[in-house]
N, C-alpha and C. Protein backbone atom coordinates (compact mmCIF):
# COMPACT_ATOMS: atom_id res chain seq x y z
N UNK A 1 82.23 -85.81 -23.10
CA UNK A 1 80.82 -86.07 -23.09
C UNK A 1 80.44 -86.59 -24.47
N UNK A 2 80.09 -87.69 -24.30
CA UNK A 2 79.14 -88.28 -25.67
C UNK A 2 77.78 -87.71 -25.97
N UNK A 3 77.52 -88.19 -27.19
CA UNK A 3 76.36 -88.10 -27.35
C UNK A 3 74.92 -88.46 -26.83
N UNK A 4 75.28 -89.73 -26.14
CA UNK A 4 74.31 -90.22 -25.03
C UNK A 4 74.06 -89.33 -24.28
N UNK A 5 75.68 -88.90 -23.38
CA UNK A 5 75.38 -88.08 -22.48
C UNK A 5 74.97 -86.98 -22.83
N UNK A 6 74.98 -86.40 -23.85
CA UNK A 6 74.43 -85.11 -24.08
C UNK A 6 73.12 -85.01 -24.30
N UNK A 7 72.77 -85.74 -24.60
CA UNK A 7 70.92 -86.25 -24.95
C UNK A 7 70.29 -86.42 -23.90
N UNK A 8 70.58 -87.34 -22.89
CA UNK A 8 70.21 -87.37 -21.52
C UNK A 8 70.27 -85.85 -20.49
N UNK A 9 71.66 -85.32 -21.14
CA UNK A 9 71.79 -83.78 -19.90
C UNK A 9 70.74 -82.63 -20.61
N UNK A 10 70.66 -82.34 -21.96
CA UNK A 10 69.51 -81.56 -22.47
C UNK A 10 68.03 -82.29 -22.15
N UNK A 11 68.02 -83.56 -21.91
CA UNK A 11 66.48 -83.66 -21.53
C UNK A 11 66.30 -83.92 -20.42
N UNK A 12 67.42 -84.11 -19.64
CA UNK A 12 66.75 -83.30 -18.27
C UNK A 12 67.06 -81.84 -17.77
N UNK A 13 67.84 -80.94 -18.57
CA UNK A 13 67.77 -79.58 -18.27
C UNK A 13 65.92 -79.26 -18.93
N UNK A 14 65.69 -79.44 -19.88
CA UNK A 14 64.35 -79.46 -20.73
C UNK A 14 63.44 -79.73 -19.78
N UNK A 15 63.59 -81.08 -18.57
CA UNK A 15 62.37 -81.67 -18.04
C UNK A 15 62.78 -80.43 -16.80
N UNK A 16 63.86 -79.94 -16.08
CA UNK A 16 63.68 -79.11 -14.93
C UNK A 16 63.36 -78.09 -15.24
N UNK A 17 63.53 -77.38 -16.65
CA UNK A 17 62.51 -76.17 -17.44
C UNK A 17 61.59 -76.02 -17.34
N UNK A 18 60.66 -77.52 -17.83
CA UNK A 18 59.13 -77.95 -17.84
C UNK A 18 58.67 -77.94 -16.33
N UNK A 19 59.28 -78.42 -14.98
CA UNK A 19 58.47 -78.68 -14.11
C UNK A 19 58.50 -77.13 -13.44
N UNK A 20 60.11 -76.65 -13.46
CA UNK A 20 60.00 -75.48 -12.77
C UNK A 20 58.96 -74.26 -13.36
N UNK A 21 58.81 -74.31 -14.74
CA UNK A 21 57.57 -73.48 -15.63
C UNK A 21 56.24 -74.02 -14.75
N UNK A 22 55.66 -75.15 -14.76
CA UNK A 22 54.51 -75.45 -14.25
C UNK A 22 54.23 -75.05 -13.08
N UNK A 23 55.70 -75.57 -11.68
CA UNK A 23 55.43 -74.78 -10.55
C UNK A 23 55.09 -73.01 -10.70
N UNK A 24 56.06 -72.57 -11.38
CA UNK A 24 55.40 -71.42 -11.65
C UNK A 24 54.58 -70.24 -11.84
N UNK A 25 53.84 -71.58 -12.96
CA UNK A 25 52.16 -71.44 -13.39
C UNK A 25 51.41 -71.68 -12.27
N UNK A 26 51.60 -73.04 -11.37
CA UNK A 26 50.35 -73.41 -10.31
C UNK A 26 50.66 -72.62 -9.21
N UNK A 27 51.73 -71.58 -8.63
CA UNK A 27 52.01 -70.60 -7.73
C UNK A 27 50.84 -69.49 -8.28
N UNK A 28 51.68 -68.81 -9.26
CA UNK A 28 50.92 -67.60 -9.30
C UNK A 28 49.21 -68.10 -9.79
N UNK A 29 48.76 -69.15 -10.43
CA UNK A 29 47.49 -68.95 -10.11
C UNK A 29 46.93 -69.66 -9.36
N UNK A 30 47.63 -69.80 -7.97
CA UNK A 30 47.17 -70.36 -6.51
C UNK A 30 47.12 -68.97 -6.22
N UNK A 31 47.65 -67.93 -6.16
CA UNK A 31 47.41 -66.13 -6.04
C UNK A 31 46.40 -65.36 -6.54
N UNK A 32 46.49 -65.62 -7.99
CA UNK A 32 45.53 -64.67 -7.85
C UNK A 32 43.96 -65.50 -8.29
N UNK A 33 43.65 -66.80 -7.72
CA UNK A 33 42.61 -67.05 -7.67
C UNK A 33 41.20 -66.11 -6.67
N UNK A 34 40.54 -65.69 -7.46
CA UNK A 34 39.64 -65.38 -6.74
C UNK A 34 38.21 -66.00 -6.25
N UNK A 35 38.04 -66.04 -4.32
CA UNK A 35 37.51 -66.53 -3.80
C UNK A 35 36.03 -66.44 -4.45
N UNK A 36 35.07 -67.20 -3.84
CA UNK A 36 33.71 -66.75 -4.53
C UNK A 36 33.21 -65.49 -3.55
N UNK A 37 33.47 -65.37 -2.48
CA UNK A 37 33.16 -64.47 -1.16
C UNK A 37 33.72 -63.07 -2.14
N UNK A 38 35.01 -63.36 -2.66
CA UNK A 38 35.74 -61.72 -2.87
C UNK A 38 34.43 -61.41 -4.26
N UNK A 39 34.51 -62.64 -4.60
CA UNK A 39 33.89 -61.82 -6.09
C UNK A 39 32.19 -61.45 -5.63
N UNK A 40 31.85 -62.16 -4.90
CA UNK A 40 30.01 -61.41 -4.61
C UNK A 40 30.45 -59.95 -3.83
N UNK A 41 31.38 -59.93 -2.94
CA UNK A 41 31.78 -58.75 -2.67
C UNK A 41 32.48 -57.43 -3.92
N UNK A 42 33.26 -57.95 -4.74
CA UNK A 42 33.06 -57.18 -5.95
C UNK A 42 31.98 -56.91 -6.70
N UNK A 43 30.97 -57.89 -6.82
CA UNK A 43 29.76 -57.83 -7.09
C UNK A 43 28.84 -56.43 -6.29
N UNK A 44 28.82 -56.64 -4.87
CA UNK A 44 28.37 -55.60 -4.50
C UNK A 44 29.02 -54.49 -4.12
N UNK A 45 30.36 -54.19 -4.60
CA UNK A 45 31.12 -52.89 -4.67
C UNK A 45 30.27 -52.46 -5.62
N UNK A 46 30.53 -53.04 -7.11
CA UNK A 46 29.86 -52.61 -8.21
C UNK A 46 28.92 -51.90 -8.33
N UNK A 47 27.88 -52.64 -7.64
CA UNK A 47 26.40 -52.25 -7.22
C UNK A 47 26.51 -50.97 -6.69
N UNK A 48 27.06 -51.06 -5.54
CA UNK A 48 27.20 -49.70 -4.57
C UNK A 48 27.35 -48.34 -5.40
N UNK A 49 28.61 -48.40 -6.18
CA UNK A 49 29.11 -47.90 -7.01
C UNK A 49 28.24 -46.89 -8.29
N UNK A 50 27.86 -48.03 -8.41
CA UNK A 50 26.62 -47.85 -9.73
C UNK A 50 25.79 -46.97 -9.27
N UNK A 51 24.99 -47.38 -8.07
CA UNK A 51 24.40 -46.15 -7.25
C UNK A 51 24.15 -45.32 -6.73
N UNK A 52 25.88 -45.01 -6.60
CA UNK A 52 26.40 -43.42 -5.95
C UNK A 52 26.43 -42.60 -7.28
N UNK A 53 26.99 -43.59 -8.62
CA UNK A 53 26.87 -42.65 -9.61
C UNK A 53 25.70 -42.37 -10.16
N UNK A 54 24.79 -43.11 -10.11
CA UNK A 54 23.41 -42.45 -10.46
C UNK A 54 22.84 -41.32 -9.22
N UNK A 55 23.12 -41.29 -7.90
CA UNK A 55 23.05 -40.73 -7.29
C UNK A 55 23.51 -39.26 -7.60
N UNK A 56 25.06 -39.72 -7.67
CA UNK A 56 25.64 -38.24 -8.32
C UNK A 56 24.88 -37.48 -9.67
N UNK A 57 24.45 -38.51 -10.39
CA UNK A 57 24.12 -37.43 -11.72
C UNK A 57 22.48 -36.92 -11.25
N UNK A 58 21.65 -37.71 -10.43
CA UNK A 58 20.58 -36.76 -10.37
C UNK A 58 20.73 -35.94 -8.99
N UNK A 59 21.84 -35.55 -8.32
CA UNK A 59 22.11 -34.29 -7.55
C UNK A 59 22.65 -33.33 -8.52
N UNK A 60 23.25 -33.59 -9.77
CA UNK A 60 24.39 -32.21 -10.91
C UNK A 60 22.87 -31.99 -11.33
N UNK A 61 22.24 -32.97 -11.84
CA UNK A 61 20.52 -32.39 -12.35
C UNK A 61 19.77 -31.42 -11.88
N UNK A 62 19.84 -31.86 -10.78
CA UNK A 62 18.95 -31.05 -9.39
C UNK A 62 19.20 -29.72 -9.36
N UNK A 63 20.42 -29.83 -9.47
CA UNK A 63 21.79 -28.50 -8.96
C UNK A 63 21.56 -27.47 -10.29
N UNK A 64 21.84 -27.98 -11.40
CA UNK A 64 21.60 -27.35 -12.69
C UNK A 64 19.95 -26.85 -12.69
N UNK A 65 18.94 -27.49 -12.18
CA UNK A 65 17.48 -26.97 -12.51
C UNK A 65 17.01 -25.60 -11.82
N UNK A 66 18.38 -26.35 -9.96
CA UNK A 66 17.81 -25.49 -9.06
C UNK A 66 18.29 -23.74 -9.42
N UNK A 67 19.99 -23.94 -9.72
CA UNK A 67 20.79 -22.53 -10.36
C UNK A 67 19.92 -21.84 -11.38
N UNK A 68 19.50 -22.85 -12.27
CA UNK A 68 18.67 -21.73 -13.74
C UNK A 68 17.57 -21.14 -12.83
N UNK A 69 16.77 -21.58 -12.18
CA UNK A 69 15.60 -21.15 -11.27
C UNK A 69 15.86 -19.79 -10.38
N UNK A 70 16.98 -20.37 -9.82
CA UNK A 70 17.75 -19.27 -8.82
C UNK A 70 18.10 -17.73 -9.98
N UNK A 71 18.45 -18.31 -10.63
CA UNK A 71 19.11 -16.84 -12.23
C UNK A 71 18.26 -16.46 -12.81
N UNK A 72 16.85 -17.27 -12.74
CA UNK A 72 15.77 -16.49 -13.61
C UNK A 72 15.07 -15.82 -12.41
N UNK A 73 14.71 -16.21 -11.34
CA UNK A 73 14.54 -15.28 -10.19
C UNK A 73 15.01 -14.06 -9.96
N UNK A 74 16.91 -14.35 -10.06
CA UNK A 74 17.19 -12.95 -9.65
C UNK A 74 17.21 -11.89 -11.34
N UNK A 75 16.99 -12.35 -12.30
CA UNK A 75 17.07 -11.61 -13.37
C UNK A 75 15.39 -11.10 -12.89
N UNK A 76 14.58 -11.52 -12.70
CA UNK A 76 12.89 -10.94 -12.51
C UNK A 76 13.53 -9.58 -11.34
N UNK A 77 14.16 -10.08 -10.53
CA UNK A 77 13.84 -9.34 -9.41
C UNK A 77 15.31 -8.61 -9.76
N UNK A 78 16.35 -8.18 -10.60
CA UNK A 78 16.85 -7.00 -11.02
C UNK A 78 16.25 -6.05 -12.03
N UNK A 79 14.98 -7.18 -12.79
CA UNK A 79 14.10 -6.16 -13.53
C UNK A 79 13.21 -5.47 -12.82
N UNK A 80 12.75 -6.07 -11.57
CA UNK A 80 11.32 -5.00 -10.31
C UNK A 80 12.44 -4.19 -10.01
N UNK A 81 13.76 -4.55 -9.63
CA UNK A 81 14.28 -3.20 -9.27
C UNK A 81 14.73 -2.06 -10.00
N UNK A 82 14.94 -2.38 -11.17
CA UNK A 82 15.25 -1.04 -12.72
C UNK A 82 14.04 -0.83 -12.52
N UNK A 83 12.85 -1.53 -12.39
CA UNK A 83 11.26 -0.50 -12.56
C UNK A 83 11.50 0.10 -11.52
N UNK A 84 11.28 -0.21 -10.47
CA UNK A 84 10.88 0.53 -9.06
C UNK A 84 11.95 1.91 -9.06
N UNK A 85 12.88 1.78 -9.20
CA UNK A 85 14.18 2.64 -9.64
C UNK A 85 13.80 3.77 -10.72
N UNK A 86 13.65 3.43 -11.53
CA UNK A 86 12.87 4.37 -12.77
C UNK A 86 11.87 5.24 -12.07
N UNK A 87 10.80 4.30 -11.56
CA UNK A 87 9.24 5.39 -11.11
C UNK A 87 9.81 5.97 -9.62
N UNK A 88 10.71 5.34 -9.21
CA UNK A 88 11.28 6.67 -7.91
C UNK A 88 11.88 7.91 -8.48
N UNK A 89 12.87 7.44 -9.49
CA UNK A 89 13.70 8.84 -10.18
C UNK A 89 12.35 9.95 -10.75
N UNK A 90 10.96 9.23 -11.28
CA UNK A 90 10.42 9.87 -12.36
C UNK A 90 9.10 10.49 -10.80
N UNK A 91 9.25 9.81 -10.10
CA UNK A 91 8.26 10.47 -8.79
C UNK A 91 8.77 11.53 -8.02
N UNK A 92 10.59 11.45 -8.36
CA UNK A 92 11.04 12.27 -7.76
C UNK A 92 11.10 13.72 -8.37
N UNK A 93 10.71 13.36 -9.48
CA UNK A 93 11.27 14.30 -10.84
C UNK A 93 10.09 15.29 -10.28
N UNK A 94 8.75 14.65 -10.30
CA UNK A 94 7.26 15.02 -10.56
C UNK A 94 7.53 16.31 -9.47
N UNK A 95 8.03 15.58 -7.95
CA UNK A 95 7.81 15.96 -7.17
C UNK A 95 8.45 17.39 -7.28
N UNK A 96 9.77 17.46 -7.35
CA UNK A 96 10.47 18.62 -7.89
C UNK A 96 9.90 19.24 -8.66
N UNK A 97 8.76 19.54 -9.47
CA UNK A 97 8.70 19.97 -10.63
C UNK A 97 7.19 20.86 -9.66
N UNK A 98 6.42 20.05 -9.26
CA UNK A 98 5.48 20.42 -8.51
C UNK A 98 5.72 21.46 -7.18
N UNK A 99 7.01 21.25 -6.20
CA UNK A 99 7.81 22.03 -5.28
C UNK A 99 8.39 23.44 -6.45
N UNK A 100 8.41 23.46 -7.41
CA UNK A 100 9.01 24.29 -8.23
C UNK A 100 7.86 25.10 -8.38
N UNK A 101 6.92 25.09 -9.02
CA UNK A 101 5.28 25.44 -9.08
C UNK A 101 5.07 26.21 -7.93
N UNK A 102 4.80 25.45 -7.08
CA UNK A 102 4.38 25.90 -5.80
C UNK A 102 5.07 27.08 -5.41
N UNK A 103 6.19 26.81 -5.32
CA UNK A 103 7.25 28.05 -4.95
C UNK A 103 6.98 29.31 -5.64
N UNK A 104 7.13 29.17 -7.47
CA UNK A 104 6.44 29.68 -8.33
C UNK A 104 5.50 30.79 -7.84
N UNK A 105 4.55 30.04 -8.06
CA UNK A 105 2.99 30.22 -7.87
C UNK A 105 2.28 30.87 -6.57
């Protein structure tokens, strides 16, 4: 092989490099071109999306206002019951004390 020939066989190994690279290139982005249909439809995934998560954060809101409400309720109403509890023990006390008297007396 001469030099001719060697010049000629590297530039066309070089040119079947170059075309097979380009096919390549125009395959895969004949793939992953995206349609205009897919992308308004990504468009309104997005959307959707966006709105379940705002959705979600003002139901954890809700949820958080409704629980503290619910815990300050039942803290009121374990304090009516230590009162009510107290003036039964101290009505009961009276009462005994008065049945004691009586008996007494």
């Amino acid at each position: 092989m001469n030099r001719t020939e060697f010049i000629f066989a590297t530039a066309f190994i070089l040119f079947v490099a170059f075309a097979f690279g380009w096919f390549a290139h125009w395959l895969i982005h004949r793939f992953r071109r995206v349609a205009q249909s897919e992308m308004s439809e990504l468009d309104k995934m997005a959307q959707e999306l966006h709105e379940a998560e705002e959705a979600r954060d003002e139901a954890i809101t809700y949820q958080q206002q409704r629980e503290a409400e619910l815990t300050n309720q039942l803290t009121q109403t374990e304090a009516e019951l230590r009162a009510a509890m107290e003036g039964l023990r101290d009505v009961r006390r009276e009462a005994e004390e008065l049945r004691g008297q009586l008996e007494r007396g």
